[in-house]
Protein backbone atom coordinates (compact mmCIF):
# COMPACT_ATOMS: atom_id res chain seq x y z
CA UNK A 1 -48.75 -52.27 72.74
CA UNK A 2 -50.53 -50.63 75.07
CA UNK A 3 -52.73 -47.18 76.09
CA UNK A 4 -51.58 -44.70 79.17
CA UNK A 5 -53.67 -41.65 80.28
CA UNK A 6 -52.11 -38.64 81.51
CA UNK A 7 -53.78 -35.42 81.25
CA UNK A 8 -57.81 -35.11 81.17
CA UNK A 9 -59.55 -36.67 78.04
CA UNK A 10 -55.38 -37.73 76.51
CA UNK A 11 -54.66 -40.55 75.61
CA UNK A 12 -50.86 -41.91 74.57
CA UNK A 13 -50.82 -44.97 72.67
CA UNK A 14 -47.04 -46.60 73.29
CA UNK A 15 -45.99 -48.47 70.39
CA UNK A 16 -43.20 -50.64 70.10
CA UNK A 17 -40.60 -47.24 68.87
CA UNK A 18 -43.48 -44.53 69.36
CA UNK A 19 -45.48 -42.92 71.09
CA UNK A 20 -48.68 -40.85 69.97
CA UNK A 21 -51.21 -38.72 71.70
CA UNK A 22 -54.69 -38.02 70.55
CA UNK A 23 -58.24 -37.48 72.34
CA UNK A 24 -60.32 -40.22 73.76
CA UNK A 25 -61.17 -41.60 77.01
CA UNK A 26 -59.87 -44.95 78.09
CA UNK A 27 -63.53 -46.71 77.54
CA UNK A 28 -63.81 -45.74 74.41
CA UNK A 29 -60.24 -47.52 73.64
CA UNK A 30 -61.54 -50.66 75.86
CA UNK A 31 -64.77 -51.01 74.09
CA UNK A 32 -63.61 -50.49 70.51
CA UNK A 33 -61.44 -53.81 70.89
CA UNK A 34 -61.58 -57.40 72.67
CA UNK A 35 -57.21 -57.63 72.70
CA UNK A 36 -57.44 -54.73 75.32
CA UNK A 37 -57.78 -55.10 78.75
CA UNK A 38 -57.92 -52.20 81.51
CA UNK A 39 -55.16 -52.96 83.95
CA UNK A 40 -55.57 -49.85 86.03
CA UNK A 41 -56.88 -46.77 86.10
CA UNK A 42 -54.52 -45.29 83.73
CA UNK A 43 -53.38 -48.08 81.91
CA UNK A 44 -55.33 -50.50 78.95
CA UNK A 45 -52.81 -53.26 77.68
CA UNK A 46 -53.28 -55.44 74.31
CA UNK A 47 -53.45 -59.21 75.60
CA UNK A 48 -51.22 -60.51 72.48
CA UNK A 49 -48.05 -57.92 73.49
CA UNK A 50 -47.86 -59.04 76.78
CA UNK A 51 -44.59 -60.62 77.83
CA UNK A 52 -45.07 -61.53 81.60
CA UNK A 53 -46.47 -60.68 84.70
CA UNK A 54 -45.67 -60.09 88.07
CA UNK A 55 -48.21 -60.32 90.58
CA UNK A 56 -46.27 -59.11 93.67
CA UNK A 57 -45.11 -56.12 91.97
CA UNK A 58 -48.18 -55.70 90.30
CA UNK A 59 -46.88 -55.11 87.00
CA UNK A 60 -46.90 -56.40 83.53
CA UNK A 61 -43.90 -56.15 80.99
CA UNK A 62 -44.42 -55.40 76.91
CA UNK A 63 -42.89 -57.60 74.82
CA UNK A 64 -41.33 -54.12 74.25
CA UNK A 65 -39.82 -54.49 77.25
CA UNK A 66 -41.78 -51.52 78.21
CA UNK A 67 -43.79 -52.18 82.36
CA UNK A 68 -47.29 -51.16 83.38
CA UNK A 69 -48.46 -50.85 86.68
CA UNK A 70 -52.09 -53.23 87.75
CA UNK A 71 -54.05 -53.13 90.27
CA UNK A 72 -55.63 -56.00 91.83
CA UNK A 73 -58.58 -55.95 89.71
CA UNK A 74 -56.82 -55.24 86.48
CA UNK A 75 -54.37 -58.25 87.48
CA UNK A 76 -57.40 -60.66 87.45
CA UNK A 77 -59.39 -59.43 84.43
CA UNK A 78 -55.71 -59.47 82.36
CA UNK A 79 -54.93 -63.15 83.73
CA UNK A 80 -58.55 -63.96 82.55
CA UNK A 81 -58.43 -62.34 79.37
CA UNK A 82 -55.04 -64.03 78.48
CA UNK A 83 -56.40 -67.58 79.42
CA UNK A 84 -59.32 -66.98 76.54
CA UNK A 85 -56.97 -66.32 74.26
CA UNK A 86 -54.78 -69.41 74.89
């Protein structure tokens, strides 16, 4: 679903009834796939969980039902990314 960062160099992976933790850095998780798109600072979401978005709350809900926080940046590279994969 999607990738949250926490403590230094932590990762937690949120999956749809899990969560995991492990050791990376959020470039690493960005890089290693094309469905994932840095939101914000702490957050990397895959494109094909994404339920909606709202831009004047600057979040984006999980199909999950789960909500991430954007910034403005993150709001225009995930309403890019989700118009290539149309």
């Amino acid at each position: 679903m999607y990738f949250s960062t926490g403590e230094v160099h932590k990762i937690t992976v949120h999956m749809y009834n899990s969560q995991l933790e492990f050791r990376s850095s959020m470039k690493e998780i960005v890089d290693a796939n094309a469905n994932f798109v840095r939101v914000h600072t702490s957050h990397a979401v895959n494109v094909l969980n994404v339920d909606s978005i709202h831009q004047l709350r600057k979040e984006v809900k999980m199909k999950n039902g789960e909500i991430c926080k954007m910034s403005v940046r993150g709001m225009k590279n995930l309403e890019k990314a989700l118009k290539n994969n149309e």
